[in-house]
Protein backbone atom coordinates (compact mmCIF):
# COMPACT_ATOMS: atom_id res chain seq x y z
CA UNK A 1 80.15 81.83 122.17
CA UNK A 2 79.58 80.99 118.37
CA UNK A 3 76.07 80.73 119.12
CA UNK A 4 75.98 83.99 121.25
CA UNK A 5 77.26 86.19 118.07
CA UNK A 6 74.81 84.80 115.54
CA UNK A 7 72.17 85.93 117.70
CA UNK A 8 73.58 89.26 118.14
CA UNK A 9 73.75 89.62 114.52
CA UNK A 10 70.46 87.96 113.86
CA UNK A 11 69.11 90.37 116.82
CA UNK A 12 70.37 93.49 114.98
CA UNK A 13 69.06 92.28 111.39
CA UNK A 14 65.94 91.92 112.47
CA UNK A 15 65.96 95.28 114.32
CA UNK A 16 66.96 96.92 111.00
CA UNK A 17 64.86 95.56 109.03
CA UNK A 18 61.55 96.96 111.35
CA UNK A 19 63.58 99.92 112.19
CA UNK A 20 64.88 101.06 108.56
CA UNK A 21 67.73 102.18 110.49
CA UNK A 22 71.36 101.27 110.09
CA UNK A 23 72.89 97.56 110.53
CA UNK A 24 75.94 97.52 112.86
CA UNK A 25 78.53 97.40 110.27
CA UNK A 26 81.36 96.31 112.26
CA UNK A 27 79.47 93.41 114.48
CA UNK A 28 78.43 92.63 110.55
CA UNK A 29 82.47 92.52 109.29
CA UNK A 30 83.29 90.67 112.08
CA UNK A 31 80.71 87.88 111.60
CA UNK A 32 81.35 87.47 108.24
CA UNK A 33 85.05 87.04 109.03
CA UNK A 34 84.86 84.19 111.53
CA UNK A 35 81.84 82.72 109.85
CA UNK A 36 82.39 79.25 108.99
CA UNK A 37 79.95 75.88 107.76
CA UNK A 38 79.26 74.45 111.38
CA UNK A 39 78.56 78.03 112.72
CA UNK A 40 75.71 78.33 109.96
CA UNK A 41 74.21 75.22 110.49
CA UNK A 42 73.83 75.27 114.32
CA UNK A 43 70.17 76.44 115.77
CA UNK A 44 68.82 76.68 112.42
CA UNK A 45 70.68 79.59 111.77
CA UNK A 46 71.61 79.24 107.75
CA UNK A 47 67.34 79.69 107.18
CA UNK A 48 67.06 82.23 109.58
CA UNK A 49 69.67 84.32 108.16
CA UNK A 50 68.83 83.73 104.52
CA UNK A 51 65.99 84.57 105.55
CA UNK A 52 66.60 87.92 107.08
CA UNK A 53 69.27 88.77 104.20
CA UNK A 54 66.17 88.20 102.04
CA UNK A 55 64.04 90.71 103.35
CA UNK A 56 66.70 93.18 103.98
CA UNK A 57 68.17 93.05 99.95
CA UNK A 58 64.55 93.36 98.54
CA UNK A 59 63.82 96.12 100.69
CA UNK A 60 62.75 99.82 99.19
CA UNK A 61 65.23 101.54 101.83
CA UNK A 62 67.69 98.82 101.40
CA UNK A 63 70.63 101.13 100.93
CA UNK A 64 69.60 102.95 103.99
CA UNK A 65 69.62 100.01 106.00
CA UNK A 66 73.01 98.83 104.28
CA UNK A 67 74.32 101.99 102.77
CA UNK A 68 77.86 100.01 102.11
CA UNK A 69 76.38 96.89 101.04
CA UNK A 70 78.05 94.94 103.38
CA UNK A 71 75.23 92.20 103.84
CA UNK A 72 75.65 90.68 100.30
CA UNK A 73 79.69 89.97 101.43
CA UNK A 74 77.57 88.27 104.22
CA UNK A 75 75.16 85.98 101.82
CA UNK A 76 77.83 85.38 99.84
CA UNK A 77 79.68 83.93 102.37
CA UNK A 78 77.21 82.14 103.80
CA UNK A 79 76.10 80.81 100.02
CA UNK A 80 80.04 79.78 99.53
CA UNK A 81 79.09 76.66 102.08
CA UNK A 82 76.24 75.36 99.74
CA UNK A 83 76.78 73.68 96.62
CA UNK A 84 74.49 74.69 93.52
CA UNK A 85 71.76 72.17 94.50
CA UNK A 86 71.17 73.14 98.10
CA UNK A 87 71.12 76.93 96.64
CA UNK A 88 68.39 76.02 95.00
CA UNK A 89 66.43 74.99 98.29
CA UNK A 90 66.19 78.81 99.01
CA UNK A 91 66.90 80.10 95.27
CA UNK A 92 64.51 78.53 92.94
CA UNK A 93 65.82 78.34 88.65
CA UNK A 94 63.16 80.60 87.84
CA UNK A 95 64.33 83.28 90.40
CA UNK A 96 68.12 83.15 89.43
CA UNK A 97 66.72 83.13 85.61
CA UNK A 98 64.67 86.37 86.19
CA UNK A 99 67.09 88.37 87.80
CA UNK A 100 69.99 86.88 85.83
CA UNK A 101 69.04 89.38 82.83
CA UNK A 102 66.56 91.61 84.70
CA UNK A 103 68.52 94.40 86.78
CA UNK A 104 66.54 97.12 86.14
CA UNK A 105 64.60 96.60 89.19
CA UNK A 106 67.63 94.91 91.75
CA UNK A 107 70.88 95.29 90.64
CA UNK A 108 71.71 93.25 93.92
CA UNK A 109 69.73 90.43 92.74
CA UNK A 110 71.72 90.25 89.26
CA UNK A 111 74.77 90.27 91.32
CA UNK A 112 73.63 87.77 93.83
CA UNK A 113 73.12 85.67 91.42
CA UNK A 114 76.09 86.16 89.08
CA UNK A 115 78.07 85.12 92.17
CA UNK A 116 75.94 81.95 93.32
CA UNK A 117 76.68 80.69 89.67
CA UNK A 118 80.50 82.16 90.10
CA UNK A 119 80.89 80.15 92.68
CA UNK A 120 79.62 77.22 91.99
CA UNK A 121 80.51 77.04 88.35
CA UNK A 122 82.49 74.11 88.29
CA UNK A 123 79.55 71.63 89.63
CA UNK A 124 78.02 69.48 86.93
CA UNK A 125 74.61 70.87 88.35
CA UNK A 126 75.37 74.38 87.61
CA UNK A 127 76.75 73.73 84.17
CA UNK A 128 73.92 71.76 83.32
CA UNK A 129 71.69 75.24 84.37
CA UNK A 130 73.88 77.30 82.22
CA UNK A 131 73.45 75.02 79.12
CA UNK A 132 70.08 74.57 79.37
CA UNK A 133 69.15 78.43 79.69
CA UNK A 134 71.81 79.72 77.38
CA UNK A 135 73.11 81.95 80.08
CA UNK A 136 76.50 82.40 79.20
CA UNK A 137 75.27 84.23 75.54
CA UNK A 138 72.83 85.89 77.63
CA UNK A 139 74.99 87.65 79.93
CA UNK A 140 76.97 88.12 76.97
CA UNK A 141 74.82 90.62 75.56
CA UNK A 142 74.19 92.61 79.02
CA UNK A 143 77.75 93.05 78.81
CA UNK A 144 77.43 94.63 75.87
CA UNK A 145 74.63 96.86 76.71
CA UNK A 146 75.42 100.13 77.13
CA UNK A 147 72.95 100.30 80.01
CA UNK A 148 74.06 97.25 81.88
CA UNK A 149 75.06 98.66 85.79
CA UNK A 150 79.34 98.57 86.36
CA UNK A 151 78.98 96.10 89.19
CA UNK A 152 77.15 94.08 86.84
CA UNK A 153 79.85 94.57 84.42
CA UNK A 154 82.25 93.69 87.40
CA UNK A 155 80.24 90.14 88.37
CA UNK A 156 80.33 88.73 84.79
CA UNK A 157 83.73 89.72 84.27
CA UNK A 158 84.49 87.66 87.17
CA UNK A 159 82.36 84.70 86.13
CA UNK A 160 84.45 84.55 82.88
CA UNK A 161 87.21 84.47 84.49
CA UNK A 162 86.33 81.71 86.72
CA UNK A 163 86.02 79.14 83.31
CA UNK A 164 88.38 76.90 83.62
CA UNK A 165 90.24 76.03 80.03
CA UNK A 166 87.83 73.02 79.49
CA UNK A 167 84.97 74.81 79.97
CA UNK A 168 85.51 77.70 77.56
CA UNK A 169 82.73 75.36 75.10
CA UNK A 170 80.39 77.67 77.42
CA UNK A 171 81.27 80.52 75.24
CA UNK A 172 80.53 78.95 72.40
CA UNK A 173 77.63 80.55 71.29
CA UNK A 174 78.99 83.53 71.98
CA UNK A 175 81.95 84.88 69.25
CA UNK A 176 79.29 86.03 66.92
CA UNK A 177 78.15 88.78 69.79
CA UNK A 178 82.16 89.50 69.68
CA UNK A 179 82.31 89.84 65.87
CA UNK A 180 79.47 92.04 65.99
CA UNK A 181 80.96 94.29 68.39
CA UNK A 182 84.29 94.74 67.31
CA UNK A 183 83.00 95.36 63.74
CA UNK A 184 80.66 98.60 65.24
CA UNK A 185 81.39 101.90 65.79
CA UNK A 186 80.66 102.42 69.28
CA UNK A 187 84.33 103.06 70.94
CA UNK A 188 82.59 102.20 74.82
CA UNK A 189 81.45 98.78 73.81
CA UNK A 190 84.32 98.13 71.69
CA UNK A 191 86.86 99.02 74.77
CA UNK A 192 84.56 97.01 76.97
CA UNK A 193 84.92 93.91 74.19
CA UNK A 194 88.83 94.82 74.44
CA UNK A 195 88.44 94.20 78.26
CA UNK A 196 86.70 90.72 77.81
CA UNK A 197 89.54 89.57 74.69
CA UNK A 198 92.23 89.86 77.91
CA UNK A 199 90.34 87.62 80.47
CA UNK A 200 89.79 84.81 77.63
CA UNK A 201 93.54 85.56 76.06
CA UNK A 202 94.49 83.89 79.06
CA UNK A 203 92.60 80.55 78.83
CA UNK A 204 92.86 80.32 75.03
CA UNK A 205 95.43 78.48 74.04
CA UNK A 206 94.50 80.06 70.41
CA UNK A 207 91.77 82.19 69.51
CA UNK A 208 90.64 83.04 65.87
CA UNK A 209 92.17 86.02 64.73
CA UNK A 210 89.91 87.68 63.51
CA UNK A 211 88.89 88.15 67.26
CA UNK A 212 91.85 90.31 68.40
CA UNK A 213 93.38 91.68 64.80
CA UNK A 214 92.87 95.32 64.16
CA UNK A 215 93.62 96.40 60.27
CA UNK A 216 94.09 100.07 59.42
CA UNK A 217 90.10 100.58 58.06
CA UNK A 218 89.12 99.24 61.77
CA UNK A 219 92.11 101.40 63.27
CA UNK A 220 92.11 104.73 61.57
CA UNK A 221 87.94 103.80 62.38
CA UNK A 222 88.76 105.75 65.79
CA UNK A 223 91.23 108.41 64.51
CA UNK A 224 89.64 110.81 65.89
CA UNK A 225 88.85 109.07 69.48
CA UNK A 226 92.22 109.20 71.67
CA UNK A 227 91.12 107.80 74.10
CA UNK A 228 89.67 104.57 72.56
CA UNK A 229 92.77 104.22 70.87
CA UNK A 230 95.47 104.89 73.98
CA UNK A 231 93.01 101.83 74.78
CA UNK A 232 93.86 99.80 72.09
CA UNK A 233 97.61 100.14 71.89
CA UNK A 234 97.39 99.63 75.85
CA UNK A 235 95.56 96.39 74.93
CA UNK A 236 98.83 95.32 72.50
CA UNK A 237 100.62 96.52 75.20
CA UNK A 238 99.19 93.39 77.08
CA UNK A 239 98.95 91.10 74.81
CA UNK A 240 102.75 90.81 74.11
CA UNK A 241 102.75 88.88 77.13
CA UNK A 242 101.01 86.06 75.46
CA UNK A 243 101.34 83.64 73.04
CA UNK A 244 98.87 84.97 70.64
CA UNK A 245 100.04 85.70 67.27
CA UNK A 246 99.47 89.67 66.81
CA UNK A 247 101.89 90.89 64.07
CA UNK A 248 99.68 91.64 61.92
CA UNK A 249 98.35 94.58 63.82
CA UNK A 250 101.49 95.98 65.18
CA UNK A 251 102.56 96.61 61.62
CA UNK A 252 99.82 98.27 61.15
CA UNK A 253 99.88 100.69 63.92
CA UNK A 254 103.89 100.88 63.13
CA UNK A 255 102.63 101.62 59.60
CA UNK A 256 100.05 104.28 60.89
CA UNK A 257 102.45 105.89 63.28
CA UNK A 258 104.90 106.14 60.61
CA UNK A 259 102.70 107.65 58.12
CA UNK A 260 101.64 110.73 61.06
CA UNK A 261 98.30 109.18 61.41
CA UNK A 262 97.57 109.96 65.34
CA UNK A 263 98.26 112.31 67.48
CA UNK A 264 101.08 113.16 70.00
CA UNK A 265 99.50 111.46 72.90
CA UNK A 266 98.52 108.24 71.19
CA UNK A 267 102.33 108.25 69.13
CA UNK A 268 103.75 108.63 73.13
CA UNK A 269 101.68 105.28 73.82
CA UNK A 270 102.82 103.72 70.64
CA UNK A 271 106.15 104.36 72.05
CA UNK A 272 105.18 102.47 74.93
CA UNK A 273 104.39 99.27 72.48
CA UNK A 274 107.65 99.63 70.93
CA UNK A 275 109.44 99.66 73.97
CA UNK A 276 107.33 96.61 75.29
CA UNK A 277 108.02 94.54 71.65
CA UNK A 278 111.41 95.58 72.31
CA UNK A 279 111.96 93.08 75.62
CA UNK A 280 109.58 90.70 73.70
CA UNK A 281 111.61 88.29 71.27
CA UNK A 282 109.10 87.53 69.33
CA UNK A 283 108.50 91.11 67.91
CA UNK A 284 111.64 92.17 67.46
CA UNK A 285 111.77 91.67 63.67
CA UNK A 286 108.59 93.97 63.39
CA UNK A 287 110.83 96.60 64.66
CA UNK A 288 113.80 95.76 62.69
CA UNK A 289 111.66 96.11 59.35
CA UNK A 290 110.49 99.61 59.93
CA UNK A 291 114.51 100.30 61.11
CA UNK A 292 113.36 101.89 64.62
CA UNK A 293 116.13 102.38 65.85
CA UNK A 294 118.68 103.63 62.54
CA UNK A 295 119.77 106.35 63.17
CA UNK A 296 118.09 108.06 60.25
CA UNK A 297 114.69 108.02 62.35
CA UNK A 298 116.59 109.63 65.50
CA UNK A 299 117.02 112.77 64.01
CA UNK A 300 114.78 114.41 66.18
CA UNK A 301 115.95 113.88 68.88
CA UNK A 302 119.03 116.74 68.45
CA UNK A 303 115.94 118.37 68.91
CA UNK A 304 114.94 117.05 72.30
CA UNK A 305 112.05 115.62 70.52
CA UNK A 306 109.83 113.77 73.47
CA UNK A 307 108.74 110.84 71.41
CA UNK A 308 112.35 109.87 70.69
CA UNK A 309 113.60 110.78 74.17
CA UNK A 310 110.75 108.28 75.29
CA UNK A 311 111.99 105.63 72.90
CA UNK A 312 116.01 105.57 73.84
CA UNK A 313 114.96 106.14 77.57
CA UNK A 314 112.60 102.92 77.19
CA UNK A 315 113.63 100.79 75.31
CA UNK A 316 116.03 97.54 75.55
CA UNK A 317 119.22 99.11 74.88
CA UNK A 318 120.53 95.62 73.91
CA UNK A 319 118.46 95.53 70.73
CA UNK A 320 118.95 98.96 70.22
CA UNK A 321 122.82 98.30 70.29
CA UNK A 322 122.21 94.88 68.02
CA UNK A 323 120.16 96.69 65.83
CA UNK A 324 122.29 99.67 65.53
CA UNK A 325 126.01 99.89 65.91
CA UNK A 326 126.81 102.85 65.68
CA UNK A 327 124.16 104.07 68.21
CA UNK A 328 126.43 105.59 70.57
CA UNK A 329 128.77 106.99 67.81
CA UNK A 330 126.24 108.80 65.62
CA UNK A 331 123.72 109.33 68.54
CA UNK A 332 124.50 109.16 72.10
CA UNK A 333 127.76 110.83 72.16
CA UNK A 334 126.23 113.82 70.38
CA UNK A 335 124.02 114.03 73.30
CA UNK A 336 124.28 115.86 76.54
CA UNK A 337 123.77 112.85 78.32
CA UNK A 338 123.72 114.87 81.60
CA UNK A 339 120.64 117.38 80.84
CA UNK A 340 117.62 116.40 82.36
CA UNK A 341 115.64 115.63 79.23
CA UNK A 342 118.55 113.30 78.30
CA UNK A 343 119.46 111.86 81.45
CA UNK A 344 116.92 108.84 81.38
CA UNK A 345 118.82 107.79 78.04
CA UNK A 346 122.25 107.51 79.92
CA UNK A 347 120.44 105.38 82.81
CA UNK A 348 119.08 103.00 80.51
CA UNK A 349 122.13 102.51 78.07
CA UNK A 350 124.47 101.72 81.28
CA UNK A 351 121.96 98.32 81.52
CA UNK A 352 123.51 97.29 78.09
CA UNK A 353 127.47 95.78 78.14
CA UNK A 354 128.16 96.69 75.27
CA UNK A 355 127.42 100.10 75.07
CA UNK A 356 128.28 100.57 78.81
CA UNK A 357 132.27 100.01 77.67
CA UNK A 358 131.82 103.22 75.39
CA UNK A 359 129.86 105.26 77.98
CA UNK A 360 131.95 104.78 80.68
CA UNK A 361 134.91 106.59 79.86
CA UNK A 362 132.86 109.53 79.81
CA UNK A 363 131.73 108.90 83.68
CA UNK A 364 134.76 110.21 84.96
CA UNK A 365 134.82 111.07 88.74
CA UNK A 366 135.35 115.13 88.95
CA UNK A 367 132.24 115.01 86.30
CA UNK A 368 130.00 112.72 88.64
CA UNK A 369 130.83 114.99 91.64
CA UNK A 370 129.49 118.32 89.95
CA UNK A 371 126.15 116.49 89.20
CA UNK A 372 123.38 117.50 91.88
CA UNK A 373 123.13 115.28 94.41
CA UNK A 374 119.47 113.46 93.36
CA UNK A 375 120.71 112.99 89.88
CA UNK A 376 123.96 111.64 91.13
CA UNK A 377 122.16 108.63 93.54
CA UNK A 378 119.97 108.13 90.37
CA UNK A 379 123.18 107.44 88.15
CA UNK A 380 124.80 105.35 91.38
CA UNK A 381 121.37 103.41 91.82
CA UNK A 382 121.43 102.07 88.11
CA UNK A 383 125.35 101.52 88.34
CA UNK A 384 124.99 99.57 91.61
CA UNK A 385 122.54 96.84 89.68
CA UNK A 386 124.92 95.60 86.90
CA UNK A 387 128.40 93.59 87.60
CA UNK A 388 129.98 95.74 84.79
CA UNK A 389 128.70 98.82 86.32
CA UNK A 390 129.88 97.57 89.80
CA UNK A 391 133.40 97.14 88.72
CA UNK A 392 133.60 100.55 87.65
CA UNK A 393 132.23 101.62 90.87
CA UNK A 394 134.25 100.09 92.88
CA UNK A 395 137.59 100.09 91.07
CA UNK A 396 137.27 103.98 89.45
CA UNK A 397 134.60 105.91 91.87
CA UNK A 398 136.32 105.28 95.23
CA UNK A 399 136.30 108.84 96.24
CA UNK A 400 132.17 108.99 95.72
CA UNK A 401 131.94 105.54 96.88
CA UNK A 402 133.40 106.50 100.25
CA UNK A 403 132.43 110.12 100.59
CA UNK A 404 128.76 109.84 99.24
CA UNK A 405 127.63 106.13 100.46
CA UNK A 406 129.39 104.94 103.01
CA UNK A 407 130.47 107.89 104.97
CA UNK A 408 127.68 110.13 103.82
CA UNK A 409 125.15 111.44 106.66
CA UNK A 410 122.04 111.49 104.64
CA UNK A 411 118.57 113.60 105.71
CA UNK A 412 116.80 113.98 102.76
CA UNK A 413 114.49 111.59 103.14
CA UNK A 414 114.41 110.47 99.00
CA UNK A 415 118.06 110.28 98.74
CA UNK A 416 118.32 108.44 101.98
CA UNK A 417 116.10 105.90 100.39
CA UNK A 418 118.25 105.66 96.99
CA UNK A 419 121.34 105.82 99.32
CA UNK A 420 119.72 102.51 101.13
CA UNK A 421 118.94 100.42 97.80
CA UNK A 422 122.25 100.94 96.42
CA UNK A 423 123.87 99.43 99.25
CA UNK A 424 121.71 97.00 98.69
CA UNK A 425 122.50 96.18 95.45
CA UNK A 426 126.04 96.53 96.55
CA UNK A 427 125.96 94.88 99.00
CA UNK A 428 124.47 92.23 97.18
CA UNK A 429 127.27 91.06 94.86
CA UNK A 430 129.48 87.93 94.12
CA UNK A 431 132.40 87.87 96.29
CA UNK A 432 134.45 87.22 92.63
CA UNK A 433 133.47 90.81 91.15
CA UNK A 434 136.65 93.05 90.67
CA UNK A 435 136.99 95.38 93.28
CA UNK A 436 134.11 94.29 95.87
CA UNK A 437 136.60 92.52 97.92
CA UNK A 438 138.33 95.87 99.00
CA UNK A 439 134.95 97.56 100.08
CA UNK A 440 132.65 94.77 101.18
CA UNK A 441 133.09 95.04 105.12
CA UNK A 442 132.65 98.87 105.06
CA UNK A 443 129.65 98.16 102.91
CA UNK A 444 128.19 96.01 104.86
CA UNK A 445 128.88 98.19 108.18
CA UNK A 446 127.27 101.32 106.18
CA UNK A 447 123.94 99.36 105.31
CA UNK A 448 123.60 98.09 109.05
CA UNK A 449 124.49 101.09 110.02
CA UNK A 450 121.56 102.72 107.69
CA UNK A 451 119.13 99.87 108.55
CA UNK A 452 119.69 99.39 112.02
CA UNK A 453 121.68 101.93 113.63
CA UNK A 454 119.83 104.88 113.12
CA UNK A 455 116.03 105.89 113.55
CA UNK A 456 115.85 107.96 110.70
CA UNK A 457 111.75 108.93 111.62
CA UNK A 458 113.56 111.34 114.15
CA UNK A 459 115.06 113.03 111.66
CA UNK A 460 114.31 116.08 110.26
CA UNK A 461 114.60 116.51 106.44
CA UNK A 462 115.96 119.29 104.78
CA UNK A 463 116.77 119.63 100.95
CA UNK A 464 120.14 119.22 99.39
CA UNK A 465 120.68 121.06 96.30
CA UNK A 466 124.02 121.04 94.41
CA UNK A 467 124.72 123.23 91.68
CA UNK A 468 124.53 121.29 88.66
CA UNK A 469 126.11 123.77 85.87
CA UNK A 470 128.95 120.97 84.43
């Protein structure tokens, strides 16, 4: 039988390749799915269909004979079973050198043999290769070329981020292509450069600097390019999650942002950064200097002023609270809370204790009820996630509780699905939390009923509006 289908597939290569006409694509996916090392080797049947592949990739109408470029998933599979020295049986060094850092002619050969090294990387063979022909540097600088193909782009990506830690001395010869680029002016290359710093930030247990560090000359460099820099601040953005030491440049993009220096869509980004330092321990005292969250920089917000909206809706409320006492005195209670552009301020507050004991006093039951029913199962979703906000639920919103979650008859098909996660989360609590014990069975009976009671596909939805005029 295994037999039967390589000769099928051999059969329709073959045909294909006379023909010029179209491989069968699924007998093709199929092979390459059940294809295994003894399959290959039986009949002859790893040089006949190197072979064939061969012929097929180097062909003129190649894309018309593979227009989805299925075939190199094939040889790459097949290539997978070999280790770097049997490759070379059928790829010699000089052809893997050539098309290494000559696409202009075959892309697919470039990638082909991106991925023979990819895969093999870790074989003393292969990093002999690579040492001895510099390739690492070398594919370097494609990367930087502006003309270098994307899947190109794509295949040396993926061979960096194949290097195991204790083979990152591969790149040595490499950082001075990296200082050169991050010191030019070209925003594409630079962005690409930012792409590469996030593949090696992982493997690195350090990294000079001077690698990753912005100041406000190289910043303000690209004042004028949004885009690059929603890039760059989306690259901070990422690199909070590691251990590399970036204060420097958040203070200066703080600083920058501060001083009115971008525009309103890269300051709604920044926001983003400061919400991300925010939940990141480390930063927090970058934010404390520049007094983020003082009340005398929240001014704007009595203004519904988006950037500030952004930041209270985002950010860890705990800091903001530790940071800030008097947040909810001079700020939040001055707020209508229950307007839309405020609302995503009251949901994320009700996450922090502290401030949730000065909130809830203004959750009172008759005002819940007059909320329309979406923004009401958004305000029950974030109170069913919290044990303080549970207690309150179950001990002061019995009448919602009952009426809206576990007697309700849902068939809006969005607030069925919040309805369903907050007796989840509801469901989902310690038997010791004030007030579950009371509601627990009925709980439990409304999410079975919900999960597997109903068919809810058979449903037809409608839309339920509520006036929401407080």
């Amino acid at each position: 039988m295994s037999s039967d289908i390589t000769d099928l597939v051999l059969n329709n290569l073959n045909k294909s390749y006379e023909t010029k006409d179209p491989i069968d694509e699924k007998l093709i996916d199929n092979y390459t799915l059940i294809l295994t090392k003894e399959l290959i080797y039986e009949n002859d049947n790893l040089n006949k269909l190197i072979t064939i592949l061969n012929h097929i990739l180097n062909d003129n109408k190649y894309f018309e004979i593979d227009p989805n470029v299925i075939l190199l998933h094939l040889l790459n599979k097949i290539l997978s079973f070999l280790n770097f020295k049997q490759i070379l049986e059928f790829y010699s060094e000089e052809f893997i050198t050539k098309h290494l850092f000559s696409f202009n002619n075959s892309t697919i050969d470039t990638i082909l043999c991106i991925g023979i090294l990819t895969s093999n990387l870790h074989q003393f063979e292969t990093q002999q290769y690579i040492l001895k022909n510099d390739v690492i540097k070398k594919l370097i600088e494609e990367y930087f070329n502006e003309d270098t193909p994307i899947e190109v782009l794509n295949s040396i990506e993926k061979l960096i981020e194949n290097l195991y830690t204790n083979e990152l001395n591969l790149l040595d010869n490499s950082f001075d292509i990296f200082e050169k680029v991050k010191n030019s002016d070209n925003s594409i290359l630079v962005s690409r450069y930012l792409d590469l710093l996030l593949i090696l930030s992982t493997k690195f247990d350090s990294l000079n600097s001077n690698l990753y560090q912005f100041n406000t000359d190289e910043i303000l460099k690209f004042k004028h390019d949004t885009l690059f820099l929603v890039i760059l601040i989306q690259f901070y953005i990422k690199l909070c999650d590691t251990t590399l030491t970036i204060d420097k440049t958040l203070f200066n993009i703080i600083t920058l942002y501060r001083k009115k220096e971008f525009d309103e869509i890269i300051n709604l980004e920044i926001i983003n950064l400061i919400s991300k330092m925010s939940y990141t321990s480390r930063l927090t005292s970058i934010l404390e200097h520049f007094q983020i969250f003082k009340t005398h920089n929240l001014i704007k917000i009595f203004d519904k002023d988006e950037e500030e909206i952004k930041l209270l809706s985002q950010s860890n409320p705990n800091l903001i609270y530790n940071l800030n006492n008097d947040i909810f005195s001079d700020v939040l209670v001055n707020l209508p809370l229950f307007d839309d552009k405020f609302f995503p301020i009251l949901l994320n507050f009700i996450k922090s204790p502290d401030v949730w004991n000065l909130i809830k006093p203004k959750l009172n039951e008759d005002k819940l009820q007059k909320l329309s029913k979406y923004k009401l199962f958004l305000l029950l979703l974030t109170l069913s996630q919290y044990e303080w906000s549970k207690i309150y639920f179950f001990e002061n919103l019995s009448k919602i509780l009952s009426e809206e979650i576990i007697n309700s008859d849902i068939r809006n098909n969005e607030i069925w699905n919040l309805k369903l996660e907050i007796l989840e989360n509801l469901n989902n609590t310690e038997d010791n939390v004030s007030g579950y014990a009371k509601w627990n069975t009925q709980l439990k009976q409304a999410y079975d009923k919900m999960r597997f009671g109903e068919n809810f596909k058979n449903i037809q939805p409608k839309v339920e509006v509520i006036d929401e005029a407080m």
